[in-house]
C-alpha atoms as a PDB file:
ATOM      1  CA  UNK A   1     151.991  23.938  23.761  1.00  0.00           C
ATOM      2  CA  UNK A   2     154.355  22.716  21.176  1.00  0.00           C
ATOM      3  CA  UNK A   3     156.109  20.590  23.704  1.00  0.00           C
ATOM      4  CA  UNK A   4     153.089  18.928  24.848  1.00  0.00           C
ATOM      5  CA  UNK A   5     151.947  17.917  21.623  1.00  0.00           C
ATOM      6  CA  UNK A   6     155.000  16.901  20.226  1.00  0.00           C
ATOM      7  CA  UNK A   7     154.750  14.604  23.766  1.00  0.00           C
ATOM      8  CA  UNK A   8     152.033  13.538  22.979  1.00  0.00           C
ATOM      9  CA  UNK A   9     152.657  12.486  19.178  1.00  0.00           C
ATOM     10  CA  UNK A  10     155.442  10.980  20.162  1.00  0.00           C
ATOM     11  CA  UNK A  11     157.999  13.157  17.846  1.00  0.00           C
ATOM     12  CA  UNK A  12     160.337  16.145  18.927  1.00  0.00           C
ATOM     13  CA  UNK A  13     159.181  19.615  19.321  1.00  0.00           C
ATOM     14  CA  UNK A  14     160.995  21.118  15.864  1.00  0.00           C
ATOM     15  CA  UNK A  15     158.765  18.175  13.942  1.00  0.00           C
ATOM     16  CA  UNK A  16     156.306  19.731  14.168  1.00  0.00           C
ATOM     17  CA  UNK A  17     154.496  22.916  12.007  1.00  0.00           C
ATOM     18  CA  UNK A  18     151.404  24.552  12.606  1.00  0.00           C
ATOM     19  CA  UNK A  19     149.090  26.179  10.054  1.00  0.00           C
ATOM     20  CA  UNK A  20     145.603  27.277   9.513  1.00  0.00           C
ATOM     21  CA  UNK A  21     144.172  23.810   9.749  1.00  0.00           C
ATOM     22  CA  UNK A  22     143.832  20.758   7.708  1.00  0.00           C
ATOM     23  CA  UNK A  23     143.359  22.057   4.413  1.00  0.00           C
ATOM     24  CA  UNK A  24     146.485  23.880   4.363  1.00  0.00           C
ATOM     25  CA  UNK A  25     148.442  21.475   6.351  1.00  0.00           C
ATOM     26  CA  UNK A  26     147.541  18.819   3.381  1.00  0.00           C
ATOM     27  CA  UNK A  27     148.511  21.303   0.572  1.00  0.00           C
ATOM     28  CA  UNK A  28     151.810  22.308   2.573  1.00  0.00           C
ATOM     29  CA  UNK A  29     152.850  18.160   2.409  1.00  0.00           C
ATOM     30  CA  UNK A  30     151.537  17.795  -1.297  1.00  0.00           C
ATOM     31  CA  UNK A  31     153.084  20.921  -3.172  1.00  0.00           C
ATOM     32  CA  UNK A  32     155.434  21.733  -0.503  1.00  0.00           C
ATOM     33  CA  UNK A  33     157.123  18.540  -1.317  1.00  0.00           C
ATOM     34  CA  UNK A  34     156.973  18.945  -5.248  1.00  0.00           C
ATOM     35  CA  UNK A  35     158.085  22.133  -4.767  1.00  0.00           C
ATOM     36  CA  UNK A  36     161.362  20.978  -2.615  1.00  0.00           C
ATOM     37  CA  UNK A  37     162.014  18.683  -5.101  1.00  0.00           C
ATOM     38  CA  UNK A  38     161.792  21.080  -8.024  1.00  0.00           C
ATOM     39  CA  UNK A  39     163.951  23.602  -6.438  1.00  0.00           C
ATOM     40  CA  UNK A  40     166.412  21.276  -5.738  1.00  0.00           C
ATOM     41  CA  UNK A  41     166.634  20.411  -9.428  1.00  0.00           C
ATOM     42  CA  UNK A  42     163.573  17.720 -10.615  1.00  0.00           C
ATOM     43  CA  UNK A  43     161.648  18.518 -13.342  1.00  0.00           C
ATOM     44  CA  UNK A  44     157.546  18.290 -12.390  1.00  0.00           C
ATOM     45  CA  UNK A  45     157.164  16.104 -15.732  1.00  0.00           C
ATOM     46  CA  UNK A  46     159.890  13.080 -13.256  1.00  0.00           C
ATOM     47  CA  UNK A  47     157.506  13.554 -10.376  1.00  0.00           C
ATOM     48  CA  UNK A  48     154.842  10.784 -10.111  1.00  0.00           C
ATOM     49  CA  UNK A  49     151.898  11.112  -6.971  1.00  0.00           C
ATOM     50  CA  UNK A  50     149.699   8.470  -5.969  1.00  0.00           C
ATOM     51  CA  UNK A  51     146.889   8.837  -4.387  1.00  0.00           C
ATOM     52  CA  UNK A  52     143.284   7.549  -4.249  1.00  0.00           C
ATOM     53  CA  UNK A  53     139.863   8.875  -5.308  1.00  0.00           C
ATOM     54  CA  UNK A  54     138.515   8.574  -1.651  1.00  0.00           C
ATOM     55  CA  UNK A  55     140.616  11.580  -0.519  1.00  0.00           C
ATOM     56  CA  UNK A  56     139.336  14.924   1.313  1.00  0.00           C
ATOM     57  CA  UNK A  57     139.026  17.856  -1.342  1.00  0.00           C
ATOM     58  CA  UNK A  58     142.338  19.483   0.431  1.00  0.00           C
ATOM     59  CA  UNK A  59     144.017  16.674  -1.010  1.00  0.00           C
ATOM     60  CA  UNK A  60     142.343  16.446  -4.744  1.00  0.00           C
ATOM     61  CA  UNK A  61     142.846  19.801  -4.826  1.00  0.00           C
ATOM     62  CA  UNK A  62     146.834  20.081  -3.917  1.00  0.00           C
ATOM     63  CA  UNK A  63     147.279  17.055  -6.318  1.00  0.00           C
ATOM     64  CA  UNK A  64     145.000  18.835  -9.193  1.00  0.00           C
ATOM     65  CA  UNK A  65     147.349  21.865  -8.751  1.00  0.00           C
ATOM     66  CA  UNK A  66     150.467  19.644  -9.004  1.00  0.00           C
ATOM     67  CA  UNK A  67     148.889  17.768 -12.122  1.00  0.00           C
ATOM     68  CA  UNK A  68     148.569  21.401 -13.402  1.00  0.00           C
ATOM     69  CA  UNK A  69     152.773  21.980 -12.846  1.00  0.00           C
ATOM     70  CA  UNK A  70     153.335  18.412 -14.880  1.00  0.00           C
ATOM     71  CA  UNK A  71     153.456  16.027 -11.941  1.00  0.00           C
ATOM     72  CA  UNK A  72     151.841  12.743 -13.157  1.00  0.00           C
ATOM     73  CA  UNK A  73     149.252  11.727 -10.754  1.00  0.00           C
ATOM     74  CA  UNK A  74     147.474   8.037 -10.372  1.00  0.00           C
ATOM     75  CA  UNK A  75     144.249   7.741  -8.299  1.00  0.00           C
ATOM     76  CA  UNK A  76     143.830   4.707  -6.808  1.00  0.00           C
ATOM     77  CA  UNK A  77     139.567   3.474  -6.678  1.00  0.00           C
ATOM     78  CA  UNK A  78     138.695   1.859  -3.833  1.00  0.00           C
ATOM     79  CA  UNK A  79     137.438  -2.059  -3.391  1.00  0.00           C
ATOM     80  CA  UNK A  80     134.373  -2.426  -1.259  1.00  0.00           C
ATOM     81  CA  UNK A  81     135.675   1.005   0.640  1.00  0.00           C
ATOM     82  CA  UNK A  82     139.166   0.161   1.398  1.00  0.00           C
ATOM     83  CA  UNK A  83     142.429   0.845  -0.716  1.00  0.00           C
ATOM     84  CA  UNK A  84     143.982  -2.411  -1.675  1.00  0.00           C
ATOM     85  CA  UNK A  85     147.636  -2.366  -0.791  1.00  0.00           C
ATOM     86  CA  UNK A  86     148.447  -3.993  -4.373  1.00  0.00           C
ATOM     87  CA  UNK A  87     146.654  -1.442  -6.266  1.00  0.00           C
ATOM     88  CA  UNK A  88     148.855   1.351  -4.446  1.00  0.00           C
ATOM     89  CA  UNK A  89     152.483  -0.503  -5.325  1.00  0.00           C
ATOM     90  CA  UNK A  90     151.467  -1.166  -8.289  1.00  0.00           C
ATOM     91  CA  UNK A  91     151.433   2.675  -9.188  1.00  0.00           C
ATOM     92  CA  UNK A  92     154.483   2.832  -7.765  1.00  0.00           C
ATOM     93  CA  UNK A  93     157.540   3.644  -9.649  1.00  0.00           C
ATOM     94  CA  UNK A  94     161.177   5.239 -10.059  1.00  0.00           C
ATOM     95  CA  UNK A  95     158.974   8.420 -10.663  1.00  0.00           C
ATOM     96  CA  UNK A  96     157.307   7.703  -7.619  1.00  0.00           C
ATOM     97  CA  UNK A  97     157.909  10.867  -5.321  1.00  0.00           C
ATOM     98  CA  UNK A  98     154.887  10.763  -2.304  1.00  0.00           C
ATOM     99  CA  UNK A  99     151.919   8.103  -1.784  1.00  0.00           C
ATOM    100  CA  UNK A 100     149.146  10.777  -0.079  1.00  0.00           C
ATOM    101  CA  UNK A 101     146.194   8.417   1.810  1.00  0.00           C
ATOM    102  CA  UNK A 102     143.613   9.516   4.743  1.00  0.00           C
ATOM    103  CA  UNK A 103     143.432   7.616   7.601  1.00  0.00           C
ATOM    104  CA  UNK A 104     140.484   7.676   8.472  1.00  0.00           C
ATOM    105  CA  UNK A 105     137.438   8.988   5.732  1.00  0.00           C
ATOM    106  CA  UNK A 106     135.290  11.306   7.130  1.00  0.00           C
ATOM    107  CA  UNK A 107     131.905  10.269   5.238  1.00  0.00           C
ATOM    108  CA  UNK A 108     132.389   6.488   5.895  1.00  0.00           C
ATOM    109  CA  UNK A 109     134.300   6.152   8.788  1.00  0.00           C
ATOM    110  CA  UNK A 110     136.424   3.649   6.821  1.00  0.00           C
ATOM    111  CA  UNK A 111     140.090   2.988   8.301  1.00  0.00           C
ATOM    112  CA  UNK A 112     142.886   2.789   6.013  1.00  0.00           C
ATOM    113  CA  UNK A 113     145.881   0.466   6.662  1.00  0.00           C
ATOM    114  CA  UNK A 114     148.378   3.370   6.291  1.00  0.00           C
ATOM    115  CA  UNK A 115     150.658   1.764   8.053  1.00  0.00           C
ATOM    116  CA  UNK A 116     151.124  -1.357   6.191  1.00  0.00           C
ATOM    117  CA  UNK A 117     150.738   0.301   3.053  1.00  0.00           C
ATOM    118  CA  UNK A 118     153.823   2.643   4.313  1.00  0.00           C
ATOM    119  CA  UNK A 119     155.827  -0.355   4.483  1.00  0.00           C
ATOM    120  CA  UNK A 120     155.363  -1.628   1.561  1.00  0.00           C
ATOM    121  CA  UNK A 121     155.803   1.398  -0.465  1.00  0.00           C
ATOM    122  CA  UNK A 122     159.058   2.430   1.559  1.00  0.00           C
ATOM    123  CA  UNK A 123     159.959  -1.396   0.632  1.00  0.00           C
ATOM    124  CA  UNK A 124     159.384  -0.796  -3.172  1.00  0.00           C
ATOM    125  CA  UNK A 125     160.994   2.545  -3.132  1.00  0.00           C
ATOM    126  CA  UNK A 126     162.612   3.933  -0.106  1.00  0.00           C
ATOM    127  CA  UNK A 127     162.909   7.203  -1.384  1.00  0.00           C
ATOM    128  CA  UNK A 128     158.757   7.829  -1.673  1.00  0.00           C
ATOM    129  CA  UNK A 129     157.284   9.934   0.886  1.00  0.00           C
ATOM    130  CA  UNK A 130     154.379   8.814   2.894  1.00  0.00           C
ATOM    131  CA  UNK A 131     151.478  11.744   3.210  1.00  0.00           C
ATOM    132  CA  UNK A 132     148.693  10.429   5.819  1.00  0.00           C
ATOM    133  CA  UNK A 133     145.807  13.220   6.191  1.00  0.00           C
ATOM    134  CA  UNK A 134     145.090  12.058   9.748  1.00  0.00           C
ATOM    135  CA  UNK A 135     142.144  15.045  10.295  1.00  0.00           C
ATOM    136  CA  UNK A 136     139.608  12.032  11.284  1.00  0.00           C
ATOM    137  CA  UNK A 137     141.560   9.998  13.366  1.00  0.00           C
ATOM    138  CA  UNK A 138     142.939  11.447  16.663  1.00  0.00           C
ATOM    139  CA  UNK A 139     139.598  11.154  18.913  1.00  0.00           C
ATOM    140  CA  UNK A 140     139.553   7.778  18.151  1.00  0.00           C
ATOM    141  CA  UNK A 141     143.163   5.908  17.599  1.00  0.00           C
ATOM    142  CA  UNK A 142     146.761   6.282  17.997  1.00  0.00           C
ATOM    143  CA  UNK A 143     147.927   8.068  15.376  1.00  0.00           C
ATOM    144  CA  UNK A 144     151.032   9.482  15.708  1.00  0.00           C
ATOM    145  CA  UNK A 145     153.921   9.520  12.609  1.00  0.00           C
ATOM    146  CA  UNK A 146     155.990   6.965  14.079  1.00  0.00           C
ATOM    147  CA  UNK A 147     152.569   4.654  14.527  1.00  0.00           C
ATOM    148  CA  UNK A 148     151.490   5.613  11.131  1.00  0.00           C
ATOM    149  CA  UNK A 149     155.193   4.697   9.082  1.00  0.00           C
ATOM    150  CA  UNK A 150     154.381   8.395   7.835  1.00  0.00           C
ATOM    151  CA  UNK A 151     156.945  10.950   6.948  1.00  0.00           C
ATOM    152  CA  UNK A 152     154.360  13.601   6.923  1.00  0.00           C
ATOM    153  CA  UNK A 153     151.247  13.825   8.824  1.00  0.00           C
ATOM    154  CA  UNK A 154     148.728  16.164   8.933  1.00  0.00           C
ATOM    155  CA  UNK A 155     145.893  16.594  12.146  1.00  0.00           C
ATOM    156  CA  UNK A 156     143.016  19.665  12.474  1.00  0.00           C
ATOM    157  CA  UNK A 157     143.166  21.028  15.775  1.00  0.00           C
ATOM    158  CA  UNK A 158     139.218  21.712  15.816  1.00  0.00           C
ATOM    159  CA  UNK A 159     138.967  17.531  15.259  1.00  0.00           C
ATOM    160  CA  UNK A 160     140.029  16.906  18.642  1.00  0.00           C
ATOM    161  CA  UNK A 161     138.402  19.669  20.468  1.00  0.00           C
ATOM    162  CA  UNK A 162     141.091  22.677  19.922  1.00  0.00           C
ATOM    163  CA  UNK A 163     139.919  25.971  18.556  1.00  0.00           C
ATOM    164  CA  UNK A 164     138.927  26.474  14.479  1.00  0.00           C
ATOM    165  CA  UNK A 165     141.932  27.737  12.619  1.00  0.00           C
ATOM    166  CA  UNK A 166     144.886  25.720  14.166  1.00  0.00           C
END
């Protein structure tokens, strides 16, 4: 199973991690990442998240939780239901550790441009980590990391017909 999906996302087996399903993948990115970072020597208070107010709870809450530790967090607001790709770089700084965005919202159906907005953020500071939550996309567009610019994706097996808890 692992083989064929990693097929099918385009990215080798060993990429890939499986957990209870989208909420945890999305707090395993978030705090897994901060957490990395701080055991590897950065202090939470030199972290820096951005992120946008249009995001699944899974994500609020992992950044909430982070906020809690001392990592500064900026929430990006929406113009006319799309995240402007100016208002996310200009968040972005030294501090700057992971941009977290959906791909797709679940409630609108509205499509981010995660992929442009990877590129530009990877342009303004190569060393910030691109978090897509890509729960809503699958059924209906290629989404794989590569596609996406992402460093870190996250899917929900039951989204694309696969069984609750994967």
């Amino acid at each position: 199973a692992r083989t064929r999906i990693a097929r099918t996302c385009n990215v080798k087996p060993d990429e890939l991690l499986f957990t209870s399903g989208g909420t945890e993948s999305n707090s395993l990115a978030i705090l897994g990442h901060v957490r990395a970072l701080k055991k590897a020597g950065r202090a939470y208070s030199d972290m820096h998240i951005v992120t946008t107010t249009l995001e699944h709870s899974s994500t609020k809450n992992a950044c909430e939780i982070a906020a809690e530790l001392g990592v500064s967090v900026s929430y990006v607001k929406p113009r006319h239901g799309t995240i402007a790709l100016d208002d996310i770089l200009s968040e972005i700084g030294s501090r700057s550790i992971m941009v977290t965005i959906h791909h797709v919202q679940s409630e609108t159906g509205t499509v981010q441009r995660v992929a442009d907005i990877a590129r530009a953020v990877k342009k303004k500071n190569p060393t910030t980590i691109v978090h897509v939550d890509a729960a809503q996309s699958p059924l209906w567009l290629d989404v794989g990391p590569h596609r996406l610019i992402a460093d870190l994706v996250t899917y929900d097996a039951q989204k694309v017909q696969g069984p609750k808890g994967v």
